[in-house]
Protein backbone atom coordinates (compact mmCIF):
# COMPACT_ATOMS: atom_id res chain seq x y z
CA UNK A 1 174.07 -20.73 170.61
CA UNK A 2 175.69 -17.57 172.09
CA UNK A 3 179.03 -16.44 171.73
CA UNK A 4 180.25 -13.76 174.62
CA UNK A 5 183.27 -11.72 174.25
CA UNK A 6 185.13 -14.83 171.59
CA UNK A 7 185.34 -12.87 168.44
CA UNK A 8 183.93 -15.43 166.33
CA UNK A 9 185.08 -14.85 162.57
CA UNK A 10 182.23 -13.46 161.11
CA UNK A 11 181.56 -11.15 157.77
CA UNK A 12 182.65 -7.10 157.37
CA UNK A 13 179.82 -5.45 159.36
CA UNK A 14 179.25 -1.94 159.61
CA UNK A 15 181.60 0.30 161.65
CA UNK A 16 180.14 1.01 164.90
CA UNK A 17 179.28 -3.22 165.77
CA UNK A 18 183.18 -4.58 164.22
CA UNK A 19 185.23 -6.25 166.61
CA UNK A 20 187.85 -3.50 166.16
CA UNK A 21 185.51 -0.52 166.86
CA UNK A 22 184.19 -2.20 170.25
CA UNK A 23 187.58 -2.82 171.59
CA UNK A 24 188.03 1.04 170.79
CA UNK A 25 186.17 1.91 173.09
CA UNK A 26 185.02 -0.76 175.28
CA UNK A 27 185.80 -0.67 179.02
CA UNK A 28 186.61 -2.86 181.49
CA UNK A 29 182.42 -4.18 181.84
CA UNK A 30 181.79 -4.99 178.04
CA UNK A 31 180.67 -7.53 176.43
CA UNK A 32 180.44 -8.87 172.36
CA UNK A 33 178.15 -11.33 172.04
CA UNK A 34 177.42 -13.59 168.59
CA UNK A 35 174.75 -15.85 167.67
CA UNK A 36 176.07 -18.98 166.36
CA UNK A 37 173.71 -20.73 163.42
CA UNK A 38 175.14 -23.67 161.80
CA UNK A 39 178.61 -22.81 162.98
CA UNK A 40 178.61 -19.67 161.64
CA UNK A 41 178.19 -15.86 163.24
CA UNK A 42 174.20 -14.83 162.05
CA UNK A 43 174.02 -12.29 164.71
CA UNK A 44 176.19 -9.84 166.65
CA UNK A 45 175.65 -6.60 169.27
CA UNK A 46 177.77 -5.67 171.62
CA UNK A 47 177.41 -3.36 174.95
CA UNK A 48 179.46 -1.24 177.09
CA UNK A 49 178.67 0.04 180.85
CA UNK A 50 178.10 3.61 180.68
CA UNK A 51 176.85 3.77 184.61
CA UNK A 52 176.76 1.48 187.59
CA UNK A 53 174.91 -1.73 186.15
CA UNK A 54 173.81 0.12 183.61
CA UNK A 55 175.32 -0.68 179.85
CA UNK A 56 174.86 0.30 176.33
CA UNK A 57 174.89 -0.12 172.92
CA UNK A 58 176.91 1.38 171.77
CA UNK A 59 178.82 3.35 173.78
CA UNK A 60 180.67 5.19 171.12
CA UNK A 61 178.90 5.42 167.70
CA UNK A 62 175.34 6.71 166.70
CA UNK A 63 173.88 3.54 166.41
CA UNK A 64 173.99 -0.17 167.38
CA UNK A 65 172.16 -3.00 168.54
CA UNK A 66 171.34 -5.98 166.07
CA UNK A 67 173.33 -7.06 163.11
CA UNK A 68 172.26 -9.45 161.22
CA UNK A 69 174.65 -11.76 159.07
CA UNK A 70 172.43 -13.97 157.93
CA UNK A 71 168.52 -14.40 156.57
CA UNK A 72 167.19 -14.88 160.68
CA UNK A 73 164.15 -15.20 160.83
CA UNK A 74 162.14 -13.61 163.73
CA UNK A 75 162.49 -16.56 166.09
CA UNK A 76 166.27 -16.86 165.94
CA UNK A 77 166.21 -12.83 166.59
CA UNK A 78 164.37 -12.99 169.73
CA UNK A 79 166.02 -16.17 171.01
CA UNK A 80 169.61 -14.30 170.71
CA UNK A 81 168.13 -11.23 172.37
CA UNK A 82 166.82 -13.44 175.22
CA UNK A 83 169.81 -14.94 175.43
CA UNK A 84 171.68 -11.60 176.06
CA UNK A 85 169.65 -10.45 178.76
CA UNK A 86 169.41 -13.44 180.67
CA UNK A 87 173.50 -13.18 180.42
CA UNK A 88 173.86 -9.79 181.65
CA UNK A 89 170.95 -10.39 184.59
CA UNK A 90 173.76 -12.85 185.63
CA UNK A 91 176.15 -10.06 185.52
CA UNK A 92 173.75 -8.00 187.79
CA UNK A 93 173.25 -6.13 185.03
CA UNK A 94 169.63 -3.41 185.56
CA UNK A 95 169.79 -1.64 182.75
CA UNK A 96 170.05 -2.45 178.94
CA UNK A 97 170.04 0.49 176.23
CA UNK A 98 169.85 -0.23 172.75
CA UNK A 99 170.63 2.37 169.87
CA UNK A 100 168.90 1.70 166.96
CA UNK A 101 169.54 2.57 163.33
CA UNK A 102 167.59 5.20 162.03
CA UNK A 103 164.44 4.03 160.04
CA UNK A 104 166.05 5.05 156.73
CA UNK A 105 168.83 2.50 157.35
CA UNK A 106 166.57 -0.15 155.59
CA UNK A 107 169.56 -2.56 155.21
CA UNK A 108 169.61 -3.08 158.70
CA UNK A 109 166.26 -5.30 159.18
CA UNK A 110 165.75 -1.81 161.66
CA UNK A 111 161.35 -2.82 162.36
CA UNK A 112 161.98 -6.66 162.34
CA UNK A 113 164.14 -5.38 165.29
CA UNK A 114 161.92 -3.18 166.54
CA UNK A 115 159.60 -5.04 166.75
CA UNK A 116 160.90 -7.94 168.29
CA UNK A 117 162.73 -5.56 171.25
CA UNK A 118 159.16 -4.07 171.93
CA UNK A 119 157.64 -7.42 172.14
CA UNK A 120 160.75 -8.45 174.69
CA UNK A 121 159.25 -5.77 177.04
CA UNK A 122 161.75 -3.14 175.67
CA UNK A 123 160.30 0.95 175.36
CA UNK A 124 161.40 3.56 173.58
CA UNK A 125 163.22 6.28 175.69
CA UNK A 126 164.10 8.33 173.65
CA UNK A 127 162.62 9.62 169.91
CA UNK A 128 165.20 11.68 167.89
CA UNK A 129 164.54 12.70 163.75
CA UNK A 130 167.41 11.78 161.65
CA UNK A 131 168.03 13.21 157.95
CA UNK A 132 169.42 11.20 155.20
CA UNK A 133 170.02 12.06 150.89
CA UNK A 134 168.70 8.58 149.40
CA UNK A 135 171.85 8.59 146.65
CA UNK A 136 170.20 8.11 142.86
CA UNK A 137 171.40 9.24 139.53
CA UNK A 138 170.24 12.74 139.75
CA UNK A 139 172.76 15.25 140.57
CA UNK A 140 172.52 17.19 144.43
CA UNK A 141 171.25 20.20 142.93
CA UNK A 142 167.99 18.96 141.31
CA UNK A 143 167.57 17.85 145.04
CA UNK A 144 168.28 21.71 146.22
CA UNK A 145 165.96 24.15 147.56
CA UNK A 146 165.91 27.56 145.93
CA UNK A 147 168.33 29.07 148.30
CA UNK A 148 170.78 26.49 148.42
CA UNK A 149 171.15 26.23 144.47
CA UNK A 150 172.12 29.98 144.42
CA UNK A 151 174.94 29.77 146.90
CA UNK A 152 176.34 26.57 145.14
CA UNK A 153 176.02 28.22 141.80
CA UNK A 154 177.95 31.11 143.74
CA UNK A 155 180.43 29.18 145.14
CA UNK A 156 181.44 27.60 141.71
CA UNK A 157 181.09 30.67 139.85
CA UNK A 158 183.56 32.66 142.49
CA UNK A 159 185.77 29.61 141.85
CA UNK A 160 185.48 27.38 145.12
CA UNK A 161 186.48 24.00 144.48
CA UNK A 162 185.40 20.53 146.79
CA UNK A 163 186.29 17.14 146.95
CA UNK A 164 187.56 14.51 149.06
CA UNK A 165 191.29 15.63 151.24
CA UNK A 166 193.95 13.18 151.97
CA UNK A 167 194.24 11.30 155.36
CA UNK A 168 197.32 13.45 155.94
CA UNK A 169 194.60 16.64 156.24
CA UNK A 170 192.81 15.34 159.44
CA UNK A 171 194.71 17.69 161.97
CA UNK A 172 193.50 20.85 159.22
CA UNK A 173 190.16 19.52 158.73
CA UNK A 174 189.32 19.22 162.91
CA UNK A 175 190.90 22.46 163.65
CA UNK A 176 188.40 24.09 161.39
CA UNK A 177 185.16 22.21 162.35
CA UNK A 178 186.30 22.53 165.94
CA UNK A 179 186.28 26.45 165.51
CA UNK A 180 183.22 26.02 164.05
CA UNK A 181 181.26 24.19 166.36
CA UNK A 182 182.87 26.38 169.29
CA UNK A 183 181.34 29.41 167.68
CA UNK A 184 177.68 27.69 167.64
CA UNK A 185 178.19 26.79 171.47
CA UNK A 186 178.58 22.32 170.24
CA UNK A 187 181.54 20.34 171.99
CA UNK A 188 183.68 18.53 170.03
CA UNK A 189 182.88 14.84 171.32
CA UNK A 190 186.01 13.15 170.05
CA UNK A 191 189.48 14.62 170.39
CA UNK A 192 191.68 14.95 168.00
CA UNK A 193 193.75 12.10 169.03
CA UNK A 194 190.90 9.85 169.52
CA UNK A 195 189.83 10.41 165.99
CA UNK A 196 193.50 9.88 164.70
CA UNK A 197 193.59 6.77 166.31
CA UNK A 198 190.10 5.88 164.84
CA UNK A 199 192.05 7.04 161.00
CA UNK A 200 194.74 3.99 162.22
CA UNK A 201 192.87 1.56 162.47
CA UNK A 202 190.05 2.45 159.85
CA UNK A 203 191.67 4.05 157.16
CA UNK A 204 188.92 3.04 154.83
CA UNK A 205 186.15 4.45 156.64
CA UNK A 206 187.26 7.20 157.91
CA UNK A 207 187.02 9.74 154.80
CA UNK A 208 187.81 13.56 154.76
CA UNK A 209 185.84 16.26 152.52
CA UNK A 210 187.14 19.82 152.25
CA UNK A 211 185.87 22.99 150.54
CA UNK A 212 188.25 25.07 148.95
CA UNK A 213 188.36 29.22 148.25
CA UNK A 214 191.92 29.36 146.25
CA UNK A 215 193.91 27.93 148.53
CA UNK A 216 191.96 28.51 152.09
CA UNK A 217 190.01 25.63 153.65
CA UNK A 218 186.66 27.13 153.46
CA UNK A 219 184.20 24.12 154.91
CA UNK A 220 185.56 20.57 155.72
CA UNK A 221 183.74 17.25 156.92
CA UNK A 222 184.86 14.20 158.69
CA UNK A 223 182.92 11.29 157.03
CA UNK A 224 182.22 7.67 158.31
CA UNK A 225 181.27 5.01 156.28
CA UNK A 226 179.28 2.61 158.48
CA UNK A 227 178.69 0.05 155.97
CA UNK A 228 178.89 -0.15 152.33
CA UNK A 229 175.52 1.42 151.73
CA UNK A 230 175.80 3.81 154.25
CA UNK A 231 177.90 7.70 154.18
CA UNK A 232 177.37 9.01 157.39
CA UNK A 233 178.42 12.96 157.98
CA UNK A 234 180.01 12.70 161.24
CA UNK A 235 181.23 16.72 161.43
CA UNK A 236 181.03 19.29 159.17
CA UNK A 237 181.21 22.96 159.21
CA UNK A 238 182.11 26.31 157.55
CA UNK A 239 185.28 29.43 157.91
CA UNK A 240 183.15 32.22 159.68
CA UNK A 241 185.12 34.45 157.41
CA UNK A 242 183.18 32.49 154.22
CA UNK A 243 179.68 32.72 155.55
CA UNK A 244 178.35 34.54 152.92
CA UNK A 245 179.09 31.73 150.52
CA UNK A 246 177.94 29.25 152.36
CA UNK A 247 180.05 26.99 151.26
CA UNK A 248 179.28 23.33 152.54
CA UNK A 249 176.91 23.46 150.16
CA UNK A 250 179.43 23.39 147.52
CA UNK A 251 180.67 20.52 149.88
CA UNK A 252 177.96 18.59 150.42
CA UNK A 253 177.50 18.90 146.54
CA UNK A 254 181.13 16.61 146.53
CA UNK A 255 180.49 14.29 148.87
CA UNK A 256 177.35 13.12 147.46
CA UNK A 257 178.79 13.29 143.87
CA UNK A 258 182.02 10.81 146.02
CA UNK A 259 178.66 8.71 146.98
CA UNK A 260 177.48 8.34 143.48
CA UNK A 261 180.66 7.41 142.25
CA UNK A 262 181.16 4.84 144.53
CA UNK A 263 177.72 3.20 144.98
CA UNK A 264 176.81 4.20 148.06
CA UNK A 265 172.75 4.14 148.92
CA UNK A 266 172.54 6.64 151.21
CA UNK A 267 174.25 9.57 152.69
CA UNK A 268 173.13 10.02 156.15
CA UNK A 269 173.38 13.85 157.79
CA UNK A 270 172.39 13.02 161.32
CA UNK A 271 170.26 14.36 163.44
CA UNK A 272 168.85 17.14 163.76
CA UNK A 273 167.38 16.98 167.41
CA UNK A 274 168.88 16.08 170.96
CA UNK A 275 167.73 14.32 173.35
CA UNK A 276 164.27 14.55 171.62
CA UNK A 277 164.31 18.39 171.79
CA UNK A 278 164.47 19.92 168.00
CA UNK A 279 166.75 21.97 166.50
CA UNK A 280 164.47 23.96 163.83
CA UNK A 281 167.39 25.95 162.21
CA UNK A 282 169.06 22.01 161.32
CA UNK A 283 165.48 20.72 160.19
CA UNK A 284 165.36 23.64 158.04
CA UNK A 285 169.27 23.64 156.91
CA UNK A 286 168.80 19.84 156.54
CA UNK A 287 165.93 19.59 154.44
CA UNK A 288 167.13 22.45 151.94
CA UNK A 289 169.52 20.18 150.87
CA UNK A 290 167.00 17.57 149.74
CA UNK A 291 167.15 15.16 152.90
CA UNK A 292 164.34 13.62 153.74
CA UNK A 293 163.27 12.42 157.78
CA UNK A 294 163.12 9.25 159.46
CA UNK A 295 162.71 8.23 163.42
CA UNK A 296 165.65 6.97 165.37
CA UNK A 297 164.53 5.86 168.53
CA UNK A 298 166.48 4.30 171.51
CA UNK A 299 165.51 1.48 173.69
CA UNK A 300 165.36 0.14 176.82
CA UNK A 301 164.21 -2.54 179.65
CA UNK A 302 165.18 -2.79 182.86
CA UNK A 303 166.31 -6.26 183.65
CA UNK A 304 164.58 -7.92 186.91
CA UNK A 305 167.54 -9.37 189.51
């Protein structure tokens, strides 16, 4: 049975598909829609219009589409997905987008899904390559290419120090990724107030990294974690001034050392592509620090009036 826009109780999902995240960022056209199984929430997505009967999920976020709350089986998902366009053709709704997870996001049932949107008459639009650190026992630098083990091992011999900042830091920590992706011609897609207001209301998830040289912020990232298995580097960068150090090496050393420490499975970079265009220099700077590729792909059908 489907739920639309009634915020059924339903377990902690990742970031980008919780109830608090879509009514972030949802406008006035949005909808959340759960699958009811047994009185209980087995399914949720959630969309957003982006154009003129033309919506999205997610709006906001990397990734979307399905989650899954309980063991569905194949049937139930393509019933619910049914279900949700037939709703939105009623809406005179044309368009339906669907981000998925990237392929390394195992977790998420991401080819059941797949699958089942493709045999729904859904194509892929769009083909991006993510990069992810699949987090094990073994220390970052084992994972290091040659290059990238000499500028940590410089960083902690010149005495740079990394770990995770206080909440308090998140004004510092934008200001310097900001100047950083300014210099590399990259807008800053959140503002600093939207990002504080993110902090509010997900203090847990929203985790800040910084680099240290003495006392100078040398390299800081803005972390989210999307679900318990999941890290996900949302910004990073460097001080031009400490580019000969390199050092978010040093802090991507930290944050996956914060990722062992706390369980997490994976530690997701991004992507290093737009729009299906790649960006060599980030598959090169990517992979030197032992990530390894998977597809993210986004989705679409056109819905029939």
């Amino acid at each position: 049975m489907l739920s639309v826009n009634r915020f059924e109780p339903q377990p902690q999902d990742r970031l980008f598909n919780s109830e608090a995240f879509f009514r972030l960022h949802a406008p006035d056209c949005a909808f959340y829609f759960q699958w009811m199984l047994k009185g209980r929430v087995a399914m949720c997505l959630h969309v957003n219009e982006v154009a003129t009967a033309q919506v999205r999920s997610p709006r906001r976020g990397t990734f979307g589409a399905v989650s899954f709350f309980e063991d569905v089986a194949l049937p139930e998902l393509e019933a619910f997905l049914l279900e949700v366009t037939r709703f939105l053709q009623q809406q005179g709704i044309r368009r339906l987008e669907l981000l998925l997870p990237p392929a390394a996001h195992a977790d998420e049932r991401v080819a059941e899904q797949h699958f089942v949107l493709r045999s729904l008459g859904f194509s892929e639009t769009l083909c991006d390559v993510n990069y992810a650190i699949s987090v094990d026992e073994r220390p970052l630098s084992q994972r290091l290419n040659y290059a990238n083990r000499k500028r940590l091992n410089k960083c902690v011999r010149d005495g740079f120090s990394a770990g995770p900042m206080d909440a308090s830091s998140l004004a510092e920590v934008y200001e310097l990724i900001q100047r950083n992706r300014q210099s590399k011609g990259y807008p800053m897609t959140m503002t600093l107030p939207q990002l504080s207001e993110m902090q509010t209301l997900f203090p847990a998830q929203v985790l800040l990294y910084g680099c240290h040289a003495g006392d100078t912020l040398a390299a800081a990232a803005l972390c989210l974690q999307v679900s318990p298995a999941v890290l996900y580097v949302f910004y990073w960068g460097d001080d031009a001034q400490f580019s000969g150090y390199s050092p978010v090496t040093l802090l991507a050393d930290a944050i996956y050392s914060d990722c062992q420490h706390k369980g997490v499975a994976l530690l997701d970079i991004g992507t290093a592509s737009e729009e299906g265009q790649a960006n060599q220099g980030l598959i090169r700077f990517k992979r030197g620090l032992g990530c390894e590729a998977s597809l993210k792909f986004r989705l679409e059908k056109i819905l029939e009036p």
